[in-house]
Every structure is written in structure tokens, then in C-alpha cells.
PDB file of N, CA and C in Angstrom:
ATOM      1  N   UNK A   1      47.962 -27.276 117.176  1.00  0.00           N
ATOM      2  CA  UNK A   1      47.837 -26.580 118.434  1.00  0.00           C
ATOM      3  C   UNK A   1      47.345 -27.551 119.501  1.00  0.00           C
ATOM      4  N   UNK A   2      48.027 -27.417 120.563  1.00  0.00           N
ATOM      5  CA  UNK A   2      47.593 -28.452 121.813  1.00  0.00           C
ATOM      6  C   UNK A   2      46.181 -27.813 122.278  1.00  0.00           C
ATOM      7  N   UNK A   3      45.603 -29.105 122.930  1.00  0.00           N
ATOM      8  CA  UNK A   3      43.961 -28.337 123.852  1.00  0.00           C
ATOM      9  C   UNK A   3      44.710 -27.903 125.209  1.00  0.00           C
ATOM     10  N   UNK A   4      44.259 -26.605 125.609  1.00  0.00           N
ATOM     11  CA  UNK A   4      44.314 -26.262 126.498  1.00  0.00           C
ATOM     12  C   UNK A   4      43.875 -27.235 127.650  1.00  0.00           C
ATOM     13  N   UNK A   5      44.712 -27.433 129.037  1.00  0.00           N
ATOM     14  CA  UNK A   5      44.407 -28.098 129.848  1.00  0.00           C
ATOM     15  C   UNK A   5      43.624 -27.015 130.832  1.00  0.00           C
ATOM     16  N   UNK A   6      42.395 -27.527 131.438  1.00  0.00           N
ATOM     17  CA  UNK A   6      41.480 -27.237 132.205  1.00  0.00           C
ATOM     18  C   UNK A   6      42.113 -27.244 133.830  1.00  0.00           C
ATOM     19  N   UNK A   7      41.769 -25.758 133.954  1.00  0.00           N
ATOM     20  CA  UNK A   7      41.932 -26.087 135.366  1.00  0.00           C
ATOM     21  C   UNK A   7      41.290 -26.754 136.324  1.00  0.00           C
ATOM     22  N   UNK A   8      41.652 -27.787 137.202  1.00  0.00           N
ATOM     23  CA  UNK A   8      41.328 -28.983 138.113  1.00  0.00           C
ATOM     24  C   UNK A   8      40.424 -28.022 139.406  1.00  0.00           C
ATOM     25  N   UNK A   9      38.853 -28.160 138.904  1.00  0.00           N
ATOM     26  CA  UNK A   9      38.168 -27.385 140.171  1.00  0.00           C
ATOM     27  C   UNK A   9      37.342 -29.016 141.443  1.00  0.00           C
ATOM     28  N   UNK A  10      37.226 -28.222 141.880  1.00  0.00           N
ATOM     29  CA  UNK A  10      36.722 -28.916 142.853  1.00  0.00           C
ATOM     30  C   UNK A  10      35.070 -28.687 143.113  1.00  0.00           C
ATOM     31  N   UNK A  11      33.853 -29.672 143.425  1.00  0.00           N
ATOM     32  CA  UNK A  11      32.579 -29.168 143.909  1.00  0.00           C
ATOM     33  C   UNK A  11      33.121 -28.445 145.077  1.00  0.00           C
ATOM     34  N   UNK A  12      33.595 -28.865 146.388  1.00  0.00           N
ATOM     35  CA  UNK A  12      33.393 -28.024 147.126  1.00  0.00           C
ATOM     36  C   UNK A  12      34.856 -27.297 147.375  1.00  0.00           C
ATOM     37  N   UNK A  13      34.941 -25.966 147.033  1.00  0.00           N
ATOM     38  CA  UNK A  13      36.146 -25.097 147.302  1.00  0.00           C
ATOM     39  C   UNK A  13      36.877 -24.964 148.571  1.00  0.00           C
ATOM     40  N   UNK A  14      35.890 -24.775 149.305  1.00  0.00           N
ATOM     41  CA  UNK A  14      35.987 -24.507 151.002  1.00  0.00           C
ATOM     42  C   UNK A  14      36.149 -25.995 151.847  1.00  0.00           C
ATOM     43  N   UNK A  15      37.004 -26.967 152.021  1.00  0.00           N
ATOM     44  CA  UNK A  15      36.680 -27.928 152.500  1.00  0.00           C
ATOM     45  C   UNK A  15      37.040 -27.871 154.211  1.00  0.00           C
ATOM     46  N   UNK A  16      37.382 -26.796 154.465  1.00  0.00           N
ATOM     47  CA  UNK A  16      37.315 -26.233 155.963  1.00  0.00           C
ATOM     48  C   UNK A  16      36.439 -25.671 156.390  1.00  0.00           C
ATOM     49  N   UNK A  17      35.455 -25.018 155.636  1.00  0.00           N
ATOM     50  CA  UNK A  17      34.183 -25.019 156.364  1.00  0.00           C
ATOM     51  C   UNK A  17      33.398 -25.906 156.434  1.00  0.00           C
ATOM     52  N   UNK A  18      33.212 -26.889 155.288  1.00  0.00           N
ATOM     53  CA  UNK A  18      32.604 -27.781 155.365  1.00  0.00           C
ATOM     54  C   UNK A  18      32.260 -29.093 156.513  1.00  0.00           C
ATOM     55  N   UNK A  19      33.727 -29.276 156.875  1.00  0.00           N
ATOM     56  CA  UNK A  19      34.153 -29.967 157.967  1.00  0.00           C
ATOM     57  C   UNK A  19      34.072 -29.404 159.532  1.00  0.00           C
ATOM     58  N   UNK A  20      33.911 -28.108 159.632  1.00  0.00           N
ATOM     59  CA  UNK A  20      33.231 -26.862 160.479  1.00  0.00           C
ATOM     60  C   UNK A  20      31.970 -27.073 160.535  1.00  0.00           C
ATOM     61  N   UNK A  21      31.069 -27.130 159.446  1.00  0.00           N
ATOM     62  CA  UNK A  21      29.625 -27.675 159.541  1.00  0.00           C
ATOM     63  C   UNK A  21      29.311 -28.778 159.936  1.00  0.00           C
ATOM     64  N   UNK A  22      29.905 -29.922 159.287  1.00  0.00           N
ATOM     65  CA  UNK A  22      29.922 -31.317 159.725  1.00  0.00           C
ATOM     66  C   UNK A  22      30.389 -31.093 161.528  1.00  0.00           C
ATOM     67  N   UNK A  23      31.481 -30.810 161.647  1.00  0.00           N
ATOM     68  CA  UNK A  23      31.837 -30.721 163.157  1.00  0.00           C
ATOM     69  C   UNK A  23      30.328 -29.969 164.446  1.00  0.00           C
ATOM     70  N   UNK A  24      29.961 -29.125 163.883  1.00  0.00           N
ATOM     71  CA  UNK A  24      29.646 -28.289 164.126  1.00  0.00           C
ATOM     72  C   UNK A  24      27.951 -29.636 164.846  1.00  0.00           C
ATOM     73  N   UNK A  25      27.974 -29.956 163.285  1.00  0.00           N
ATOM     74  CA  UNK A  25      26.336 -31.189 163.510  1.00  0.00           C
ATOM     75  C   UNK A  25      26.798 -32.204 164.297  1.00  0.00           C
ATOM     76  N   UNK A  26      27.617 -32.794 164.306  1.00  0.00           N
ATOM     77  CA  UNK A  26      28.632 -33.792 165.115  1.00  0.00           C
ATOM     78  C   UNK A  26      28.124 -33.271 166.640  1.00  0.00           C
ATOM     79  N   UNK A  27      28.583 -32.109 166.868  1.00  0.00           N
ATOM     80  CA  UNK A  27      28.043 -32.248 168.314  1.00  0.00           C
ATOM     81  C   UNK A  27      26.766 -31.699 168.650  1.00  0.00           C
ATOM     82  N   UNK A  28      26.024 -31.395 168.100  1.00  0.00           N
ATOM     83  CA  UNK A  28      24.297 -30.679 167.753  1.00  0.00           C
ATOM     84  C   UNK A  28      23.514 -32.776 168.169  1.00  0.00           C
ATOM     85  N   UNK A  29      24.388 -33.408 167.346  1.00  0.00           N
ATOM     86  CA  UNK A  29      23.524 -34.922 167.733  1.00  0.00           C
ATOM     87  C   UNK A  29      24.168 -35.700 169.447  1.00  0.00           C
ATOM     88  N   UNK A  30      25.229 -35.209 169.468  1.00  0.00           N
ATOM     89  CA  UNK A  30      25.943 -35.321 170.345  1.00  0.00           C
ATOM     90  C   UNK A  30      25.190 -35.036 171.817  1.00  0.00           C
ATOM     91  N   UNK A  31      24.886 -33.757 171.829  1.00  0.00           N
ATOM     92  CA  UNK A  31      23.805 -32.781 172.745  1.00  0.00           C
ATOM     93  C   UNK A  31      22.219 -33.185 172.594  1.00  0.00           C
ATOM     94  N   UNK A  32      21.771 -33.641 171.651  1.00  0.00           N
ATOM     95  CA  UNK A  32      20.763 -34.545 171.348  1.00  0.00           C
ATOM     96  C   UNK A  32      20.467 -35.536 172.063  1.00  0.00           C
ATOM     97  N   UNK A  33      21.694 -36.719 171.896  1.00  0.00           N
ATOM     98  CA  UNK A  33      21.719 -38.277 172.757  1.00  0.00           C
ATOM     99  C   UNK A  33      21.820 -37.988 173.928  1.00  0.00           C
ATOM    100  N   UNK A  34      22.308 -36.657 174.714  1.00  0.00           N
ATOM    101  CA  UNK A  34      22.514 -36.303 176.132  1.00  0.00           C
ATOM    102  C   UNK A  34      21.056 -35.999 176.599  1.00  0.00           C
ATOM    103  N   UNK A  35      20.474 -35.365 175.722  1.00  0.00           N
ATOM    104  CA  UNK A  35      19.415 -34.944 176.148  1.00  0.00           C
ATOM    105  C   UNK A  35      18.515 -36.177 176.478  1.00  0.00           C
ATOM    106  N   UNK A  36      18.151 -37.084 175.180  1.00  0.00           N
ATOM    107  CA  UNK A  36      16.930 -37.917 174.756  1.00  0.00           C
ATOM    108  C   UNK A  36      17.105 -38.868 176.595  1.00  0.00           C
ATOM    109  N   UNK A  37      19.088 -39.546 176.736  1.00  0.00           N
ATOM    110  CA  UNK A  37      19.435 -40.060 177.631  1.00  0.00           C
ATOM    111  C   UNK A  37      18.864 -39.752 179.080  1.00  0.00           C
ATOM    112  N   UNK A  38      19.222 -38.390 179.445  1.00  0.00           N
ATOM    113  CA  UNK A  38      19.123 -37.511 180.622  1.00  0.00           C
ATOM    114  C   UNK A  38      17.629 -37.656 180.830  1.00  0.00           C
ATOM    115  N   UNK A  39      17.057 -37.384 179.874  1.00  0.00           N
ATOM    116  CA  UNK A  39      15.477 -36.910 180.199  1.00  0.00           C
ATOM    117  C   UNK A  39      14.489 -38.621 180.362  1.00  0.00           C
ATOM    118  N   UNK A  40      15.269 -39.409 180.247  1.00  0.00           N
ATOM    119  CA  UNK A  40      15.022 -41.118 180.652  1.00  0.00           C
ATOM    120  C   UNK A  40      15.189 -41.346 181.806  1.00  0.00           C
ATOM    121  N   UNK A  41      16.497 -40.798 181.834  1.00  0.00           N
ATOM    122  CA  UNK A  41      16.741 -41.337 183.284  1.00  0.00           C
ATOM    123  C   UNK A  41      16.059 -40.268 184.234  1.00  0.00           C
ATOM    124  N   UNK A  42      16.224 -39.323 184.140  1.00  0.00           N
ATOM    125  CA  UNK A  42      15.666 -38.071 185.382  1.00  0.00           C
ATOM    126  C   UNK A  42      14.040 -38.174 185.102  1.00  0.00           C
ATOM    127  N   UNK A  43      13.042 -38.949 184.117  1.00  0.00           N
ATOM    128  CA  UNK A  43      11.618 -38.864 184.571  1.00  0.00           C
ATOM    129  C   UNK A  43      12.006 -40.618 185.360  1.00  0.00           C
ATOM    130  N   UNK A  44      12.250 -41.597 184.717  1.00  0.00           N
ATOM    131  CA  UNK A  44      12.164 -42.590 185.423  1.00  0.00           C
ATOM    132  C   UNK A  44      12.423 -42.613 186.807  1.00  0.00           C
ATOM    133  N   UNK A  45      13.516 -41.586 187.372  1.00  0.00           N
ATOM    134  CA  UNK A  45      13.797 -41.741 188.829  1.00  0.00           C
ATOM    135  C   UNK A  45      13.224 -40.417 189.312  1.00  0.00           C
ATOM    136  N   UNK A  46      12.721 -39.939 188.781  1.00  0.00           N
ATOM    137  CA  UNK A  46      11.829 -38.907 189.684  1.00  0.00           C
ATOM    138  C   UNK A  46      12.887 -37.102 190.326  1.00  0.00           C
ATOM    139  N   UNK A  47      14.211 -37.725 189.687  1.00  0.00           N
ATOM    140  CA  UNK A  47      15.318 -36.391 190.235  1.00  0.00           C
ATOM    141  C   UNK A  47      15.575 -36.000 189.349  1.00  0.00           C
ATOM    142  N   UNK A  48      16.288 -34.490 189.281  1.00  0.00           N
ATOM    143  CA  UNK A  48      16.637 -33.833 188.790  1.00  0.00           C
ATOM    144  C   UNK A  48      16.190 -33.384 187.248  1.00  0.00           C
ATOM    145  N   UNK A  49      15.098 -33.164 187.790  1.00  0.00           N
ATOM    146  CA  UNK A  49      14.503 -32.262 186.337  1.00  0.00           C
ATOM    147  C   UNK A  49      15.244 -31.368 186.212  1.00  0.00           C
ATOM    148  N   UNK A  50      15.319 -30.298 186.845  1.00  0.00           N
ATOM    149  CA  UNK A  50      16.056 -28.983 186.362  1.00  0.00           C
ATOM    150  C   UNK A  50      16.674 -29.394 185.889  1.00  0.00           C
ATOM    151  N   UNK A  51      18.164 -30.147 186.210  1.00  0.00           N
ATOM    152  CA  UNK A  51      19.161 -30.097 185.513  1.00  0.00           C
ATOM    153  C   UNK A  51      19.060 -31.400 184.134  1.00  0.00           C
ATOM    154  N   UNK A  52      17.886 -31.734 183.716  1.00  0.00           N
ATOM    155  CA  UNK A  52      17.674 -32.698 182.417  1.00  0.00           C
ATOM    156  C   UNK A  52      17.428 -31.558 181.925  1.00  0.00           C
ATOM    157  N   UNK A  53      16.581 -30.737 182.327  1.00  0.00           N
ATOM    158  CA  UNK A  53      15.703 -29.336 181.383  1.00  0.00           C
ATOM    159  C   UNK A  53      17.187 -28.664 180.586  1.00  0.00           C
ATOM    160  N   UNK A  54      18.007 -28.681 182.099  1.00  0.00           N
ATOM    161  CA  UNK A  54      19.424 -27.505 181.640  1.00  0.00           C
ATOM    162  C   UNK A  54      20.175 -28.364 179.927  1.00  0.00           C
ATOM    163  N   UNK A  55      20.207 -29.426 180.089  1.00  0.00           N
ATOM    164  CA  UNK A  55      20.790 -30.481 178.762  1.00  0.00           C
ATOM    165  C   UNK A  55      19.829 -30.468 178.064  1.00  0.00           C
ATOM    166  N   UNK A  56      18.602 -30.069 178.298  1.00  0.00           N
ATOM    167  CA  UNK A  56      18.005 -30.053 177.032  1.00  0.00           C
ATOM    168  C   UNK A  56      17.675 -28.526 175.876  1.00  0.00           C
ATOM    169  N   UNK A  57      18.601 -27.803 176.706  1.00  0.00           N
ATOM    170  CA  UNK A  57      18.324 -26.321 176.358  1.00  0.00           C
ATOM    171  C   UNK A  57      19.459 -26.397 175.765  1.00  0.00           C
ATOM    172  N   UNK A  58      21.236 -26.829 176.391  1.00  0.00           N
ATOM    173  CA  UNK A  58      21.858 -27.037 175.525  1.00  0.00           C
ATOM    174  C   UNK A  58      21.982 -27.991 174.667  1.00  0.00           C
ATOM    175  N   UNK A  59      21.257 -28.518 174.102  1.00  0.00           N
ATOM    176  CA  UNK A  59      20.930 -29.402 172.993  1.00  0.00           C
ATOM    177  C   UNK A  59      20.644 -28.656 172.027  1.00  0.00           C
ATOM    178  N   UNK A  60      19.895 -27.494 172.270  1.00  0.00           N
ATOM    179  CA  UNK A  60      18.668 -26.678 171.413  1.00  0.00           C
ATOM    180  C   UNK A  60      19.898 -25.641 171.127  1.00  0.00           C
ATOM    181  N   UNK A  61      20.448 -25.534 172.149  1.00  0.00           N
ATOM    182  CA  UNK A  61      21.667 -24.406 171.561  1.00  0.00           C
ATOM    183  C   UNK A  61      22.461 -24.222 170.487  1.00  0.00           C
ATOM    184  N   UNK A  62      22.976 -26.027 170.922  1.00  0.00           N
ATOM    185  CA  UNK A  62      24.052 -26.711 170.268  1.00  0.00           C
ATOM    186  C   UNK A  62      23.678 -26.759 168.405  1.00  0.00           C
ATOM    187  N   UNK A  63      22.020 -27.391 168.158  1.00  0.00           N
ATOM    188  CA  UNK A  63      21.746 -27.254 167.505  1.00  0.00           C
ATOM    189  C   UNK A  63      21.462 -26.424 166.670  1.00  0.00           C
ATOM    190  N   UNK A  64      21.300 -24.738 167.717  1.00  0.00           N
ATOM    191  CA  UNK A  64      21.168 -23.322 166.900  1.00  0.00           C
ATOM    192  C   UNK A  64      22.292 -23.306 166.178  1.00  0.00           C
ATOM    193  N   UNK A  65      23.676 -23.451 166.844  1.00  0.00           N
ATOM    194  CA  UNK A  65      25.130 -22.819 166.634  1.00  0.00           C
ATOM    195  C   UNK A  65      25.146 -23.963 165.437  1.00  0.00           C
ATOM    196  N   UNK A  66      25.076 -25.429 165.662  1.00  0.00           N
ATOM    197  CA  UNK A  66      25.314 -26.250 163.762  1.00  0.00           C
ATOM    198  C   UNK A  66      24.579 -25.110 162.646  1.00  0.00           C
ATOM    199  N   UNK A  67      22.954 -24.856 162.971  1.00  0.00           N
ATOM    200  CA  UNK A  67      22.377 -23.705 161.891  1.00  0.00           C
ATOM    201  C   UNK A  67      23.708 -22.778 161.411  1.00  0.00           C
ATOM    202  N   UNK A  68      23.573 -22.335 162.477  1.00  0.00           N
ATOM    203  CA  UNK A  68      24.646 -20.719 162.309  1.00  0.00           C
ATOM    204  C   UNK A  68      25.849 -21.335 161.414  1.00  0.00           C
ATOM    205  N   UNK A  69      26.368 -22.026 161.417  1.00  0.00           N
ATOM    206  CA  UNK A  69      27.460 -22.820 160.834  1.00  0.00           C
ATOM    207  C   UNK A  69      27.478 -22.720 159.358  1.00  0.00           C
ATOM    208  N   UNK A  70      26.435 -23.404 159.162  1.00  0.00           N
ATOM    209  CA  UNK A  70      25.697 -23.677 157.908  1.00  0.00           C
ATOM    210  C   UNK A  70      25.641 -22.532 157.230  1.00  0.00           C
ATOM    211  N   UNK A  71      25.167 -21.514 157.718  1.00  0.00           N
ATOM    212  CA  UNK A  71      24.697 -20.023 157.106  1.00  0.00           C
ATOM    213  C   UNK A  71      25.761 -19.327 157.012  1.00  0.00           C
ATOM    214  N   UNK A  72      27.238 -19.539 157.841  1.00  0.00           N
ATOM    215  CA  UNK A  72      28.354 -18.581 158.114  1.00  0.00           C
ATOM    216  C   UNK A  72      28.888 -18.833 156.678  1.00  0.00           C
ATOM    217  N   UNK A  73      29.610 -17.770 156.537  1.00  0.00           N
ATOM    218  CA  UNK A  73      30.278 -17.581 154.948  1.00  0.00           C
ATOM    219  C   UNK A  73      31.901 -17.707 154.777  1.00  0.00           C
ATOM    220  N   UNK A  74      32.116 -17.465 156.167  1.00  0.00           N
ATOM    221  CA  UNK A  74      33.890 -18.120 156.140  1.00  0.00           C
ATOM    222  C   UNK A  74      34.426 -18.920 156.882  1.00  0.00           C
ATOM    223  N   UNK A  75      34.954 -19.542 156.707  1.00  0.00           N
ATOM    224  CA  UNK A  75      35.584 -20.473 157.356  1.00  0.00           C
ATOM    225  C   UNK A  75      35.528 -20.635 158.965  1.00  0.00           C
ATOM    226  N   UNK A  76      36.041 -19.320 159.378  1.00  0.00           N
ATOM    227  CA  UNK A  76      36.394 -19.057 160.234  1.00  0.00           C
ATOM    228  C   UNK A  76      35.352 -18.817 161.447  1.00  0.00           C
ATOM    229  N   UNK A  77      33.949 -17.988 160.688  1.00  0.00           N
ATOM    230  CA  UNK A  77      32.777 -17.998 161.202  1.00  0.00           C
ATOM    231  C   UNK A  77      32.197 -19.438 161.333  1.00  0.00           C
ATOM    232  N   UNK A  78      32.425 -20.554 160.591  1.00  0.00           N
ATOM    233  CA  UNK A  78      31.676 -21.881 160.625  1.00  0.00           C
ATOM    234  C   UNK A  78      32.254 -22.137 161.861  1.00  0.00           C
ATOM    235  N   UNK A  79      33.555 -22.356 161.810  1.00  0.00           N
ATOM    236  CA  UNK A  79      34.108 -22.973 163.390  1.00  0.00           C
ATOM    237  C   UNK A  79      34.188 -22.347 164.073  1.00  0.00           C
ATOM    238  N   UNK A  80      33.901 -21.035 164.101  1.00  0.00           N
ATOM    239  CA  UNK A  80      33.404 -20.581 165.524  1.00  0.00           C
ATOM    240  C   UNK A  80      32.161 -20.953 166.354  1.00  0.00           C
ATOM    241  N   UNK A  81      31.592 -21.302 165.651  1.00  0.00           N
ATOM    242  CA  UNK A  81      29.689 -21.691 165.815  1.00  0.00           C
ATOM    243  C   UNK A  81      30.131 -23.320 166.095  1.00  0.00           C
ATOM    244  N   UNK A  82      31.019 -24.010 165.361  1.00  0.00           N
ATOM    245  CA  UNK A  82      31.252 -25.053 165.936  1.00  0.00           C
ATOM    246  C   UNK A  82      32.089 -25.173 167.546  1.00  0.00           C
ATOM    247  N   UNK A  83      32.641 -24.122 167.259  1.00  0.00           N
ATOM    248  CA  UNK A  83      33.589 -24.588 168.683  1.00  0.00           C
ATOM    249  C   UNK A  83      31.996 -24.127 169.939  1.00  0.00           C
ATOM    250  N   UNK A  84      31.163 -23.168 169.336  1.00  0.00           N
ATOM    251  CA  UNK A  84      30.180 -22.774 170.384  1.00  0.00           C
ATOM    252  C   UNK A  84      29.211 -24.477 170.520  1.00  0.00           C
ATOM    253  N   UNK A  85      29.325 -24.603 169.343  1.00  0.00           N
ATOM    254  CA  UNK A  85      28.370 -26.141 169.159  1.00  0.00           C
ATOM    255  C   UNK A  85      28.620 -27.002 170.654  1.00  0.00           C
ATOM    256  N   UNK A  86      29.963 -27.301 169.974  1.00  0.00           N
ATOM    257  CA  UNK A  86      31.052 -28.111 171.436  1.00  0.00           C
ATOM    258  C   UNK A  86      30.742 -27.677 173.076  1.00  0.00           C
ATOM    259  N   UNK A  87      30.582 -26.077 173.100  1.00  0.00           N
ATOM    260  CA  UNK A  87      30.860 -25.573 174.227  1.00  0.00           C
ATOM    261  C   UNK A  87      29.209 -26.217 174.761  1.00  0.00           C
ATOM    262  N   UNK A  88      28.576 -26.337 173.963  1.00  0.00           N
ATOM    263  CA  UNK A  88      26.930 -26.176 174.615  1.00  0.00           C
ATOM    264  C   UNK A  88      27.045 -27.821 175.078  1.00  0.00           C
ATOM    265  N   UNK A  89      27.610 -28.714 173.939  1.00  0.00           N
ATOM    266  CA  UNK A  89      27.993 -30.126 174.114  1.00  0.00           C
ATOM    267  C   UNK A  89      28.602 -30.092 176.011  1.00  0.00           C
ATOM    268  N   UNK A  90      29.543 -29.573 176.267  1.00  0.00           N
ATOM    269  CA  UNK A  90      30.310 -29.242 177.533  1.00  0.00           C
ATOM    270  C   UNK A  90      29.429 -28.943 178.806  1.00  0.00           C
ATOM    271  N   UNK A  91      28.095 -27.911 178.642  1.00  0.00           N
ATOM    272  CA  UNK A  91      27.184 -27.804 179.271  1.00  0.00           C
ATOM    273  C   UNK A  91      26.227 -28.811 179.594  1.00  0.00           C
ATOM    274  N   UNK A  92      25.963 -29.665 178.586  1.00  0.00           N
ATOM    275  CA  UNK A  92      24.929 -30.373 178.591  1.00  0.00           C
ATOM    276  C   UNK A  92      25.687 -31.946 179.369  1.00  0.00           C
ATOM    277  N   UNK A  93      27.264 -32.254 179.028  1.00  0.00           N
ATOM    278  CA  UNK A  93      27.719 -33.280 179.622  1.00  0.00           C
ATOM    279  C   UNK A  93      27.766 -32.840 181.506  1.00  0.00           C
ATOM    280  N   UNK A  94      27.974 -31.644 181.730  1.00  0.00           N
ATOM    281  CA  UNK A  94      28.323 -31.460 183.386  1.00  0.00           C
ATOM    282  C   UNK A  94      26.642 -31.526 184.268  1.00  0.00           C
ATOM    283  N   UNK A  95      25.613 -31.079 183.083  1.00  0.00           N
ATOM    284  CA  UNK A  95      24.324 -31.161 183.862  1.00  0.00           C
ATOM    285  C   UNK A  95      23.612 -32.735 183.922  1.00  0.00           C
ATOM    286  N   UNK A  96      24.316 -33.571 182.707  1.00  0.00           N
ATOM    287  CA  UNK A  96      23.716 -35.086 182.859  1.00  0.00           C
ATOM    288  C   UNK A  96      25.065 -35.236 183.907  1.00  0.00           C
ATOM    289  N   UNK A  97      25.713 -35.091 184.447  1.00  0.00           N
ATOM    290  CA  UNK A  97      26.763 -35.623 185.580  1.00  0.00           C
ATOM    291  C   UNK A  97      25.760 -35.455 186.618  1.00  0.00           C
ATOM    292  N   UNK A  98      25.096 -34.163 186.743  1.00  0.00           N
ATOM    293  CA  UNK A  98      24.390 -33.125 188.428  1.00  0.00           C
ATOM    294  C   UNK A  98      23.293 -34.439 188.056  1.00  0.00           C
ATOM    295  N   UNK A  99      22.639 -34.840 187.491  1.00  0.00           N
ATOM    296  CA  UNK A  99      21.277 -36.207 187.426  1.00  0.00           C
ATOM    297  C   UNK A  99      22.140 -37.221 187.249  1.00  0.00           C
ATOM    298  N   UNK A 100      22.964 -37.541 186.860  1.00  0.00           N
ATOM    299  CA  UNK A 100      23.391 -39.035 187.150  1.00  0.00           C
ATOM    300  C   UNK A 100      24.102 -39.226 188.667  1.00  0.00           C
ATOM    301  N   UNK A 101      24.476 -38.425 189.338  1.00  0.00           N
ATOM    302  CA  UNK A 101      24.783 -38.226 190.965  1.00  0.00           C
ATOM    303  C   UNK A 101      23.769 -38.332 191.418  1.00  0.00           C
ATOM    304  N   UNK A 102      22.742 -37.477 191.286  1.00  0.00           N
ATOM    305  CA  UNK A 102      21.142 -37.589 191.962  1.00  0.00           C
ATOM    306  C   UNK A 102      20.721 -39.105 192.152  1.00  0.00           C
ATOM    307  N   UNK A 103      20.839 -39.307 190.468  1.00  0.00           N
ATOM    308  CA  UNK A 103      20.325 -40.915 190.900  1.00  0.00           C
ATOM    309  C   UNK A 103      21.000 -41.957 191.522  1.00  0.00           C
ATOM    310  N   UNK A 104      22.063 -42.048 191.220  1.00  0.00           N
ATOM    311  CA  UNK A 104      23.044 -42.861 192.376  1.00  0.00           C
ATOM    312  C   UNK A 104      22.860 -42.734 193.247  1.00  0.00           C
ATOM    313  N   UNK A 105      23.146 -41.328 193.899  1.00  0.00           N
ATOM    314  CA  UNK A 105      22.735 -41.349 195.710  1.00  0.00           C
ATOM    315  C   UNK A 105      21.530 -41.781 195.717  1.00  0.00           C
ATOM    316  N   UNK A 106      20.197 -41.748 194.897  1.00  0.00           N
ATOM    317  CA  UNK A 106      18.886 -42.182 195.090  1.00  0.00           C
ATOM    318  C   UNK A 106      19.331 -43.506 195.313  1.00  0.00           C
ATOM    319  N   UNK A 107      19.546 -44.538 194.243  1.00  0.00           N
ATOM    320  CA  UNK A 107      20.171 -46.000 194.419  1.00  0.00           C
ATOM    321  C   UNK A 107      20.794 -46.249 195.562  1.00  0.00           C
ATOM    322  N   UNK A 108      21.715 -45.575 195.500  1.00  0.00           N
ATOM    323  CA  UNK A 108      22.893 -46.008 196.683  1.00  0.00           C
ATOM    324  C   UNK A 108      22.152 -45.779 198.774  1.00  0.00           C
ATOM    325  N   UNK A 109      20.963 -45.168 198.854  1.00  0.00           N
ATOM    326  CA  UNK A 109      20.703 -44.843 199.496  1.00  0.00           C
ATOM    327  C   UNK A 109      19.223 -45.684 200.034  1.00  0.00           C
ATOM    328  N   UNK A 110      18.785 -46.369 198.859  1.00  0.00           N
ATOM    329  CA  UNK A 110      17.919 -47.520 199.051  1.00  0.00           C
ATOM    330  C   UNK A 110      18.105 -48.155 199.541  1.00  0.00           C
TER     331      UNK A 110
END
């Protein structure tokens, strides 16, 4: 009698959520470096706090929605929390634009 051949499993089953999570942290550090960046430049030049504060809230966002990722159970829920990940990423790039204008015209106006 032949040995039965084993079916070929995999550790991880889901490799689309997985990559949803990963994506998801991808831009959680992403929103991070905007922040750590933003909040350098806007205390060193003295402008635009608010809008460093605004990148640093979506940082914190960005980073909720990777959690949520992590915890979601289908696929479909992971990358949604990732695409929200991204969106907070999107917020946090247009408010380091509103402080990197600030400071230029500060520069440019010296």
C-alpha cells in the first residue's frame, strides 16, 4: 500500500491579509517619519504648530487603523483599515506641505 500524500499546508493561509497588515504598518511608520520630520522643522522655525499637531494626530490615526488591521478577521476588513492607514498617511503629507510653505515664506522673506 502506498503512504498517503499529505496535503501541502501553509503557516500562513491568508497571505492577503497579511500583506494588508504589513501594508497597513507600512504607512502607520510612514505617518510617523512625517510627524517626528514636521514637528523639527515647525518647533525650530517657530510656524505652524497647528498644522505639525494636525500630522501628528494623523500619525496616531494611521497607527490606530495598522491595530485595527491586525485584529480584522478578513481579508477584506484588513485592507480596509489599510487603505484608512494610507488615507491618514494623505492627511498628514498635505499638513507637512501647510508648514513647509510657512517656512519657506519665513526663509524666503528674510
Amino acid at each position: 500500500m502506498r503512504p498517503r500524500r499529505r496535503k501541502k499546508t501553509t503557516l500562513f493561509k491568508d497571505n492577503s491579509r497579511l500583506a494588508a497588515i504589513a501594508d497597513a504598518y507600512a504607512a502607520a511608520e510612514a505617518a510617523a517619519r512625517l510627524s517626528r520630520e514636521c514637528a523639527e522643522w515647525s518647533s525650530n522655525a517657530g510656524l505652524g504648530e497647528d498644522d505639525a499637531a494636525e500630522v501628528t494626530l494623523a500619525a496616531l490615526r494611521a497607527r490606530e487603523a495598522a491595530g485595527c488591521a491586525t485584529r480584522a478577521r478578513t481579508r477584506e476588513d484588513a485592507w480596509e483599515w489599510a487603505r484608512q492607514a494610507w488615507a491618514a498617511v494623505t492627511s498628514a503629507k498635505e499638513a507637512d506641505a501647510r508648514v513647509n510653505a510657512a517656512v519657506v515664506d519665513s526663509l524666503m522673506a528674510a
